[in-house]
PDB file of N, CA and C in Angstrom:
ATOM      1  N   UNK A   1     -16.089 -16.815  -4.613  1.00  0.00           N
ATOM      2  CA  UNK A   1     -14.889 -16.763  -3.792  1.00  0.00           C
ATOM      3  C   UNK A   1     -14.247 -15.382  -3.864  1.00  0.00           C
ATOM      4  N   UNK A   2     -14.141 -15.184  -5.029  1.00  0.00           N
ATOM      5  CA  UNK A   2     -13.507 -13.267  -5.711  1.00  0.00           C
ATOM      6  C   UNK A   2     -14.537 -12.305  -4.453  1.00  0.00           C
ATOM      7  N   UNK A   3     -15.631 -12.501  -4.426  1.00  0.00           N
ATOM      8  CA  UNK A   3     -16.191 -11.635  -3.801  1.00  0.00           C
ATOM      9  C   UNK A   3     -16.240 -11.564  -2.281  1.00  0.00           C
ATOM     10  N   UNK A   4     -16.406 -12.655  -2.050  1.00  0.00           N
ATOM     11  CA  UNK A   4     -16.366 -13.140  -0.194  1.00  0.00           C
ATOM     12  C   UNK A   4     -14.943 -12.654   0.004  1.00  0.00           C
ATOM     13  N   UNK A   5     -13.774 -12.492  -0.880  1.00  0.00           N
ATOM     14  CA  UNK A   5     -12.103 -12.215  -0.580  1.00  0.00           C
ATOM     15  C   UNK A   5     -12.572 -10.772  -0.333  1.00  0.00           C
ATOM     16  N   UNK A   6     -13.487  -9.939  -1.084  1.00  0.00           N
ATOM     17  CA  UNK A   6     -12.975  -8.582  -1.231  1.00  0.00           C
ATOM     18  C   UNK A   6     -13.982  -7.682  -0.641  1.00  0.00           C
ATOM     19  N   UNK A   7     -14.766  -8.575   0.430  1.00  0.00           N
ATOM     20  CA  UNK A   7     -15.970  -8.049   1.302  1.00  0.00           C
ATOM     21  C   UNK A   7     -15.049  -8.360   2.931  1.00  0.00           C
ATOM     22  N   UNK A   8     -14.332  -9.253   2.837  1.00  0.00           N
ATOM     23  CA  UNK A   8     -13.833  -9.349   3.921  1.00  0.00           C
ATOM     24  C   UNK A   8     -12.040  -8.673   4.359  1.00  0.00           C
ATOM     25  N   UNK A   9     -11.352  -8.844   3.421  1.00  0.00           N
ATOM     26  CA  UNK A   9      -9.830  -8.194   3.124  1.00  0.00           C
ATOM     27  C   UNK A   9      -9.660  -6.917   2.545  1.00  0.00           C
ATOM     28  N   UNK A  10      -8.828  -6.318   2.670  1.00  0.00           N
ATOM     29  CA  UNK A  10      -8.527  -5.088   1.980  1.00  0.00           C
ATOM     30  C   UNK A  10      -8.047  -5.897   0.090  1.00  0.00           C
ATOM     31  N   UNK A  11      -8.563  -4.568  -1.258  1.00  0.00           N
ATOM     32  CA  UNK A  11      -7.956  -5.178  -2.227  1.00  0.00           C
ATOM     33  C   UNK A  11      -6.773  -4.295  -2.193  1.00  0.00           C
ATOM     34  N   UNK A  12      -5.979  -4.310  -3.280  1.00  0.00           N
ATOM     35  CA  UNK A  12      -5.497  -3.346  -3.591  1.00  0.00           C
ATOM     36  C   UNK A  12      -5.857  -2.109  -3.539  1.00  0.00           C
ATOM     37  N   UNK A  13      -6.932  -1.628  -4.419  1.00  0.00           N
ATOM     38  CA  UNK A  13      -7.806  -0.321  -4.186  1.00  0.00           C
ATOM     39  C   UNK A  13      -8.414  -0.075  -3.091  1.00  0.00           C
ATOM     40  N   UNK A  14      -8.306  -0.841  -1.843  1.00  0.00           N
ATOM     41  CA  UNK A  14      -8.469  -0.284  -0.840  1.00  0.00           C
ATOM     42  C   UNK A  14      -7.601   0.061  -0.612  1.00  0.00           C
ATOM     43  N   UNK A  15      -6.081  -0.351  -0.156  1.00  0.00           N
ATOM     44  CA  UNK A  15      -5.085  -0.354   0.072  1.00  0.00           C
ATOM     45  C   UNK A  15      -4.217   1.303  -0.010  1.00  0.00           C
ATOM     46  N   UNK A  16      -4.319   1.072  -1.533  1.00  0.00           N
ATOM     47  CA  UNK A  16      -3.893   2.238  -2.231  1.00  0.00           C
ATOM     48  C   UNK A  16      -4.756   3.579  -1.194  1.00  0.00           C
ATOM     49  N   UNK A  17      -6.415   3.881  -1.091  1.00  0.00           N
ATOM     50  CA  UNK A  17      -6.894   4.631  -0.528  1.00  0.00           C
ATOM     51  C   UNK A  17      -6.378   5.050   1.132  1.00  0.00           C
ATOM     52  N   UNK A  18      -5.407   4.327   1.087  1.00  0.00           N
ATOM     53  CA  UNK A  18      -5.399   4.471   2.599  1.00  0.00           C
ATOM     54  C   UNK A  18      -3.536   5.345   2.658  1.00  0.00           C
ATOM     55  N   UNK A  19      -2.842   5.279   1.611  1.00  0.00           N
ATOM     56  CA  UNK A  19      -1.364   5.646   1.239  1.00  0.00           C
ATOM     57  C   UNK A  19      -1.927   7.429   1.119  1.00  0.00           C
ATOM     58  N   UNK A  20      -0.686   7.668   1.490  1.00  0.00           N
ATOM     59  CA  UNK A  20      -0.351   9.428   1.681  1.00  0.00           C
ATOM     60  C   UNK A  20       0.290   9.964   1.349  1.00  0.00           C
ATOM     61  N   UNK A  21       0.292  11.168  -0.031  1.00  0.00           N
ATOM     62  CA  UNK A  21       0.964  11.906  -0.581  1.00  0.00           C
ATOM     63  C   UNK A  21       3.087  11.215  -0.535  1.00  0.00           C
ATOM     64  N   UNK A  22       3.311  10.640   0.316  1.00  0.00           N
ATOM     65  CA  UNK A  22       4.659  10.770   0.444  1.00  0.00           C
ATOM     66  C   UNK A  22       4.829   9.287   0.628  1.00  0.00           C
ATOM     67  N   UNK A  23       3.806   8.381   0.444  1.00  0.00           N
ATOM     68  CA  UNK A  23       3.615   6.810   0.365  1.00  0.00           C
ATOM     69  C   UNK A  23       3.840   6.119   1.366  1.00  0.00           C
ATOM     70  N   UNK A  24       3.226   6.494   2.424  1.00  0.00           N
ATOM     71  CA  UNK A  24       3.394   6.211   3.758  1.00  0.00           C
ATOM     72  C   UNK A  24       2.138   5.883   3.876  1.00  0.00           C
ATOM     73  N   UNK A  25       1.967   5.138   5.077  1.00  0.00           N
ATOM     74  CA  UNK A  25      -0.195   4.552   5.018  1.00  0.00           C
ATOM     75  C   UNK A  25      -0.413   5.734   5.967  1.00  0.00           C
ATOM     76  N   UNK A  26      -1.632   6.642   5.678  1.00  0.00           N
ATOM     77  CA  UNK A  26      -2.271   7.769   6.417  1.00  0.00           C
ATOM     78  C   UNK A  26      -2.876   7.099   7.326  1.00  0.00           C
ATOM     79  N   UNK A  27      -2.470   8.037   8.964  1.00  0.00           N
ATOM     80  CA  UNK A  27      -3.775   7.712   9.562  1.00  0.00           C
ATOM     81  C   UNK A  27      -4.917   8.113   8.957  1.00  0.00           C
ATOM     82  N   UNK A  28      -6.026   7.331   9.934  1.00  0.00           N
ATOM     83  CA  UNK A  28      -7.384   7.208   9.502  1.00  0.00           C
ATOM     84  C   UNK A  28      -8.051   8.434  10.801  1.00  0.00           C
ATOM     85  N   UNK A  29      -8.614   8.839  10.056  1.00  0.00           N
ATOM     86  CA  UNK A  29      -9.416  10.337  10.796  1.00  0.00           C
ATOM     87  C   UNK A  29     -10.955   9.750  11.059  1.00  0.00           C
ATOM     88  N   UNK A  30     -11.045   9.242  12.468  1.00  0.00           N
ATOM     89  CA  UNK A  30     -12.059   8.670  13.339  1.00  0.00           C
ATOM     90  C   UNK A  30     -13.269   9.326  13.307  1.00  0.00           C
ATOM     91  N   UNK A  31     -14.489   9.540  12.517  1.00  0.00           N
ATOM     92  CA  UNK A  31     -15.664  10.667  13.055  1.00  0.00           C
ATOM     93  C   UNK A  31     -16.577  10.350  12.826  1.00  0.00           C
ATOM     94  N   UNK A  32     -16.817   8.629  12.648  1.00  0.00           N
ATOM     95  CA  UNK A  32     -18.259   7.856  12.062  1.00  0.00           C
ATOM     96  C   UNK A  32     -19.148   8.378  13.537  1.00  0.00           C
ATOM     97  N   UNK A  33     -18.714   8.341  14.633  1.00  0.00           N
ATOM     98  CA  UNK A  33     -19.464   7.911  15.826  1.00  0.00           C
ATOM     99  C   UNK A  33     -19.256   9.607  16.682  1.00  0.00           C
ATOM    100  N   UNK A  34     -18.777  10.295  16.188  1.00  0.00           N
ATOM    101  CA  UNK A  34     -18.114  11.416  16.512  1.00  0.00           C
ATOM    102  C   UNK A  34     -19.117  12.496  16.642  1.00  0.00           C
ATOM    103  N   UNK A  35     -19.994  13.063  17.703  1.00  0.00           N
ATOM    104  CA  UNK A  35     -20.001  14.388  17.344  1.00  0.00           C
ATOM    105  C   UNK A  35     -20.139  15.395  18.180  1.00  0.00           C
ATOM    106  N   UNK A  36     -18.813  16.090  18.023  1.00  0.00           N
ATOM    107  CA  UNK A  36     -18.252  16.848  19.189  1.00  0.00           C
ATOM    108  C   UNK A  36     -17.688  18.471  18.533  1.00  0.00           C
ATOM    109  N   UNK A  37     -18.859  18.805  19.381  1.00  0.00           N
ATOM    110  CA  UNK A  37     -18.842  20.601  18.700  1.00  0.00           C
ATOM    111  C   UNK A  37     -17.456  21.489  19.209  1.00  0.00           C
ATOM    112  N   UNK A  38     -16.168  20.757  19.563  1.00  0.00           N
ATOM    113  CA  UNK A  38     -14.788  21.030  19.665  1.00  0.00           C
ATOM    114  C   UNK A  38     -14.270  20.888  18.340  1.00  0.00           C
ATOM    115  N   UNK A  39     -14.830  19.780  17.473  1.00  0.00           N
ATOM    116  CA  UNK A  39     -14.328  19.716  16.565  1.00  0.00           C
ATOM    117  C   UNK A  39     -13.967  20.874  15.283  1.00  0.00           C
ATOM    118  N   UNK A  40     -14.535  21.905  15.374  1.00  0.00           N
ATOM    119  CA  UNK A  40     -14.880  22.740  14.896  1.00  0.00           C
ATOM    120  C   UNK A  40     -13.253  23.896  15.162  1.00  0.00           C
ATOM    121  N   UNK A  41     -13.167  23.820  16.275  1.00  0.00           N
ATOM    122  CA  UNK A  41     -11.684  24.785  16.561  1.00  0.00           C
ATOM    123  C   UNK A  41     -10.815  23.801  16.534  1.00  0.00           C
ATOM    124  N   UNK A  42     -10.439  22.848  15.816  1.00  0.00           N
ATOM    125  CA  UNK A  42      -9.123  21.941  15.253  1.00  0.00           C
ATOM    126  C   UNK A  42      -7.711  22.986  15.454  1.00  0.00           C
ATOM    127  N   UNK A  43      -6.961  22.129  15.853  1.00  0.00           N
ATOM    128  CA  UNK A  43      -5.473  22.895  16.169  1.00  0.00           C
ATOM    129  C   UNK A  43      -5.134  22.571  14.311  1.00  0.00           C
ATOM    130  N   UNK A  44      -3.937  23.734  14.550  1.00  0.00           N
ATOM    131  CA  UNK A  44      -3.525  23.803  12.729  1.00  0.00           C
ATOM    132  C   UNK A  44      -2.504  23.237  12.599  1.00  0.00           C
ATOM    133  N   UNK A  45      -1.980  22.386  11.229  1.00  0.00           N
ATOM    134  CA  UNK A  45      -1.181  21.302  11.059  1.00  0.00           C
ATOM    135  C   UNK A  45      -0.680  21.936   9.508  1.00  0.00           C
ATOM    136  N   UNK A  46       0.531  21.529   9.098  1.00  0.00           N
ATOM    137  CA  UNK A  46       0.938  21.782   8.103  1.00  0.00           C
ATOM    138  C   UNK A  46       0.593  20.903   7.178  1.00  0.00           C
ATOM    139  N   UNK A  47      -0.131  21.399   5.577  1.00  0.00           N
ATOM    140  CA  UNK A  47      -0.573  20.375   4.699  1.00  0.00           C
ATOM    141  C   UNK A  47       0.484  19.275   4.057  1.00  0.00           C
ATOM    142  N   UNK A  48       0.233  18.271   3.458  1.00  0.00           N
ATOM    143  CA  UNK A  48       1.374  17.658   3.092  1.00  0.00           C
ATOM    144  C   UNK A  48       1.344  17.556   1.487  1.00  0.00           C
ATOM    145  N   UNK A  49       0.518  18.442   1.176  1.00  0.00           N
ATOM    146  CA  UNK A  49       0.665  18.484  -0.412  1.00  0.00           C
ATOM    147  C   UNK A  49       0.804  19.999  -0.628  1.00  0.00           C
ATOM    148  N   UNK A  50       1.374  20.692  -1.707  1.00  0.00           N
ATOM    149  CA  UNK A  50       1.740  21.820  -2.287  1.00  0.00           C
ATOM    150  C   UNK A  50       0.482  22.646  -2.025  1.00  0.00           C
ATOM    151  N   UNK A  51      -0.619  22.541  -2.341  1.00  0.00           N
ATOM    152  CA  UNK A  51      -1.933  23.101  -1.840  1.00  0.00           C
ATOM    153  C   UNK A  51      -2.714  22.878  -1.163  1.00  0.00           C
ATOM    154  N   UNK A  52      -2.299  22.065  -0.101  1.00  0.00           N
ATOM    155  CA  UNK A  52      -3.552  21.848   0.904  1.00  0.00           C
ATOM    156  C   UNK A  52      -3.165  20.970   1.307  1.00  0.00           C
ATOM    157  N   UNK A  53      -4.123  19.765   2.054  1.00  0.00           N
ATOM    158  CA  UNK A  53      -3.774  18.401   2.886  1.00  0.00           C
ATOM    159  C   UNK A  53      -4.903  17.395   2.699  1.00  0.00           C
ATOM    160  N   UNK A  54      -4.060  16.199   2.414  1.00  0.00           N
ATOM    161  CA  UNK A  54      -4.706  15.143   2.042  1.00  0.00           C
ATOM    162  C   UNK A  54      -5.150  14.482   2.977  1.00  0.00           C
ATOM    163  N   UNK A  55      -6.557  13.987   4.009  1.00  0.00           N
ATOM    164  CA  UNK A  55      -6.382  13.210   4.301  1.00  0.00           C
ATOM    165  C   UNK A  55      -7.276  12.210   4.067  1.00  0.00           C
ATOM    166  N   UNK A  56      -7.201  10.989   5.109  1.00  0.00           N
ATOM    167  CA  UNK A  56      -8.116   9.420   4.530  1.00  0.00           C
ATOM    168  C   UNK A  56      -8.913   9.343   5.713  1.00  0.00           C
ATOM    169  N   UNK A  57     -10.382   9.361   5.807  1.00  0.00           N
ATOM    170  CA  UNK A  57     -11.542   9.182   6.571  1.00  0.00           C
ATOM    171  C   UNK A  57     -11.861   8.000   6.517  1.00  0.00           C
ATOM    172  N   UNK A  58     -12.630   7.230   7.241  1.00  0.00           N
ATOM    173  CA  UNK A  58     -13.082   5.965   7.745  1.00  0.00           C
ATOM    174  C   UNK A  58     -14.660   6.235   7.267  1.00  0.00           C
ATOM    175  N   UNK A  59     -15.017   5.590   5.918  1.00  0.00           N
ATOM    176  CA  UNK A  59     -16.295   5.433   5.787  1.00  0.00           C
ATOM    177  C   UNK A  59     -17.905   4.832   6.167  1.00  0.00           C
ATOM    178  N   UNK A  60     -16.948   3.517   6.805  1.00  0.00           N
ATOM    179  CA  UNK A  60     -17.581   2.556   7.178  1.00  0.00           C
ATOM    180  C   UNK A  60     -17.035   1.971   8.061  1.00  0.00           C
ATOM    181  N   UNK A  61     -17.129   1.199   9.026  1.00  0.00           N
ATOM    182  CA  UNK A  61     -17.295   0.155  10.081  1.00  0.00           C
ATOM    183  C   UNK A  61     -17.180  -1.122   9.817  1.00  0.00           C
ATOM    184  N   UNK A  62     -16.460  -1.886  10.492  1.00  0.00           N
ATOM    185  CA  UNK A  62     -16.462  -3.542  10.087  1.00  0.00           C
ATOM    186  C   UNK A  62     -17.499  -4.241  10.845  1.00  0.00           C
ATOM    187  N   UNK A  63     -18.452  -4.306  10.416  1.00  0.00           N
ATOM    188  CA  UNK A  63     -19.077  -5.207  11.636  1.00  0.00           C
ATOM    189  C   UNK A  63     -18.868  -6.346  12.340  1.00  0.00           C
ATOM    190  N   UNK A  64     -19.490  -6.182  13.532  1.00  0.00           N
ATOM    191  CA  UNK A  64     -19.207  -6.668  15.056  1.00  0.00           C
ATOM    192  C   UNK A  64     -19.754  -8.302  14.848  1.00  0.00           C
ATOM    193  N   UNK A  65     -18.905  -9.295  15.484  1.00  0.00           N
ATOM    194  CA  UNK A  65     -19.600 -10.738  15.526  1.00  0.00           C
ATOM    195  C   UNK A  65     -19.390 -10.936  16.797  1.00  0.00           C
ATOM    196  N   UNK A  66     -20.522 -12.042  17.380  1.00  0.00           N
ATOM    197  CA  UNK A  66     -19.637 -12.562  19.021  1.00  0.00           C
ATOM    198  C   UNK A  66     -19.113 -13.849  18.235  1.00  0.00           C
ATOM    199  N   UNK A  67     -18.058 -13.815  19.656  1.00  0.00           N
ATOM    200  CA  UNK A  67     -17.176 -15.051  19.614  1.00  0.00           C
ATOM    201  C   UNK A  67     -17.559 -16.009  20.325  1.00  0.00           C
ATOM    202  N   UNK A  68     -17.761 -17.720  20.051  1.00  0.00           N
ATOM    203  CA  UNK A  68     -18.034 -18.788  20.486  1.00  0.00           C
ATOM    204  C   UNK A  68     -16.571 -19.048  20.748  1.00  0.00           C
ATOM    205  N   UNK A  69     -16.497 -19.787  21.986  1.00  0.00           N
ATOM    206  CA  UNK A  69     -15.570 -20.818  22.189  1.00  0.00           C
ATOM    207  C   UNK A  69     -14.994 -21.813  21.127  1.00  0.00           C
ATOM    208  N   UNK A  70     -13.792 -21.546  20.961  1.00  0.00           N
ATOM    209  CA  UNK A  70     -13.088 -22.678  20.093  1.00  0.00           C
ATOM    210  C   UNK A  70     -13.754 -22.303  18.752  1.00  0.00           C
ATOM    211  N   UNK A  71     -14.508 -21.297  18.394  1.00  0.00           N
ATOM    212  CA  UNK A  71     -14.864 -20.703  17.090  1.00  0.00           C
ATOM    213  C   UNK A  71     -14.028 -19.239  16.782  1.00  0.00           C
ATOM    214  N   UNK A  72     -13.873 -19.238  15.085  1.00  0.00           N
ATOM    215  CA  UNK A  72     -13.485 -18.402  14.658  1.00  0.00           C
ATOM    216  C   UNK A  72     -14.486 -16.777  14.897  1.00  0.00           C
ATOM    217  N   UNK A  73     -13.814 -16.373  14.169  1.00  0.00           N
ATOM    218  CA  UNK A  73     -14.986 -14.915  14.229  1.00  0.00           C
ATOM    219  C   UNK A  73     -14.666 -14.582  12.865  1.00  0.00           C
ATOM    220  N   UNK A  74     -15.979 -13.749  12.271  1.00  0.00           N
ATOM    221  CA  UNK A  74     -16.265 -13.474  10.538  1.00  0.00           C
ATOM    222  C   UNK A  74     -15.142 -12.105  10.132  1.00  0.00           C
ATOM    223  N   UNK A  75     -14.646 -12.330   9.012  1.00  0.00           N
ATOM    224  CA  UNK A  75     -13.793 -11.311   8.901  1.00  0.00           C
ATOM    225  C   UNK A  75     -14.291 -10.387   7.953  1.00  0.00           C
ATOM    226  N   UNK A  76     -14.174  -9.301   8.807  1.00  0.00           N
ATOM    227  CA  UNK A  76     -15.379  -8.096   7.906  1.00  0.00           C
ATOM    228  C   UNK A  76     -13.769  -6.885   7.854  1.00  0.00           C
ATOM    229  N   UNK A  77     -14.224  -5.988   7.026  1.00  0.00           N
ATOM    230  CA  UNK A  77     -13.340  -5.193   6.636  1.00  0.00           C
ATOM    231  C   UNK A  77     -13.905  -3.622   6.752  1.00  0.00           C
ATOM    232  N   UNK A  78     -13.284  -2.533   6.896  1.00  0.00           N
ATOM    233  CA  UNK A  78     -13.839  -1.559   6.655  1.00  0.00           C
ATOM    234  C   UNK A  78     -13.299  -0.745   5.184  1.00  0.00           C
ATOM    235  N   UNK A  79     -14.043   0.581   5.450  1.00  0.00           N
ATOM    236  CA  UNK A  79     -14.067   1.667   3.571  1.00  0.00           C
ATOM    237  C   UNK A  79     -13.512   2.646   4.105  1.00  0.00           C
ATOM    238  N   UNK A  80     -12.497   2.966   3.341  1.00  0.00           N
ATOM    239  CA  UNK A  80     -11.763   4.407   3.903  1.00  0.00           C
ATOM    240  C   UNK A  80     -12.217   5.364   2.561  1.00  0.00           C
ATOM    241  N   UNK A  81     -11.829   6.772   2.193  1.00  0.00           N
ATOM    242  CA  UNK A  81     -11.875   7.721   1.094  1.00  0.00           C
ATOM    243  C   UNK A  81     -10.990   8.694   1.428  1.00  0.00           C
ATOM    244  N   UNK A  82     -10.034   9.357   0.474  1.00  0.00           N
ATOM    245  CA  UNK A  82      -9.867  10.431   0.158  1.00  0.00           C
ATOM    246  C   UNK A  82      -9.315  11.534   0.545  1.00  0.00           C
ATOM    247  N   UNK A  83     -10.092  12.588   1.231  1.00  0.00           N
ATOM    248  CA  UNK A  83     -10.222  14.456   1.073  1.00  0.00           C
ATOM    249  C   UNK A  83      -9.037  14.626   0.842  1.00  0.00           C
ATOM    250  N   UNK A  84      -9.036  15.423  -0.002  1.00  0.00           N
ATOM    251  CA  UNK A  84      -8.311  16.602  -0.501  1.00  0.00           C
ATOM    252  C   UNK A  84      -8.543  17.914  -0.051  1.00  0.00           C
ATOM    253  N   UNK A  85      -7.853  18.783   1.120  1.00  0.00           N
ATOM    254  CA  UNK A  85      -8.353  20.188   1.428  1.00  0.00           C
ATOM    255  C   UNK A  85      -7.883  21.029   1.367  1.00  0.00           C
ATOM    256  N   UNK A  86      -8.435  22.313   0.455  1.00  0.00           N
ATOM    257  CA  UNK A  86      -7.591  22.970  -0.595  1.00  0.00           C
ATOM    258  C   UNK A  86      -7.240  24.193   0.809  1.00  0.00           C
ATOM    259  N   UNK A  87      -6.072  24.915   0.545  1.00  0.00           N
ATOM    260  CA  UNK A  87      -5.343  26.063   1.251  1.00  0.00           C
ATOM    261  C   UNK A  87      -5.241  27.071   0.778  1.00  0.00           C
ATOM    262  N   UNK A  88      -5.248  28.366   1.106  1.00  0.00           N
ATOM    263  CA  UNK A  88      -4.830  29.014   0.330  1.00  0.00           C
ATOM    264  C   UNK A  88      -6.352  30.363   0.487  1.00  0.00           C
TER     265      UNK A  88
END
């Protein structure tokens, strides 16, 4: 049961991965499916930590179910992480 909860819901430690320097939930920076050679000249943003900028990437994907009539659908979850990008 512990495990089917924490394959399908966020735990805590997911949770936490997804909070931002100032404890606010970070957006999630979209680029599983992404690849676009614009990306490269990014407009510039001010970091939100003393040396650089934190943000939280989308690791993984929830996977896709079809829906039956008068049936539920499987509850899948996705994996966020991290970066830290140093300035300076």
């Amino acid at each position: 049961m512990a495990t089917e909860l924490s394959t399908k819901f966020l735990t805590l430690s997911d949770w936490a991965k997804r909070i931002d320097p100032d404890g606010g939930i970070a957006p999630v920076v979209e680029l599983l499916a992404e690849t676009n050679p614009l990306l490269m000249d990014a407009h510039m943003m001010e970091g939100n930590l003393p040396t650089g900028h934190r943000s939280t990437q989308r690791t993984t994907q929830p996977s896709g179910t079809w829906r039956m009539l008068n049936q539920g659908v499987a509850e899948t979850k996705s994996t966020t992480r991290q970066v830290d990008d140093s300035a300076g």
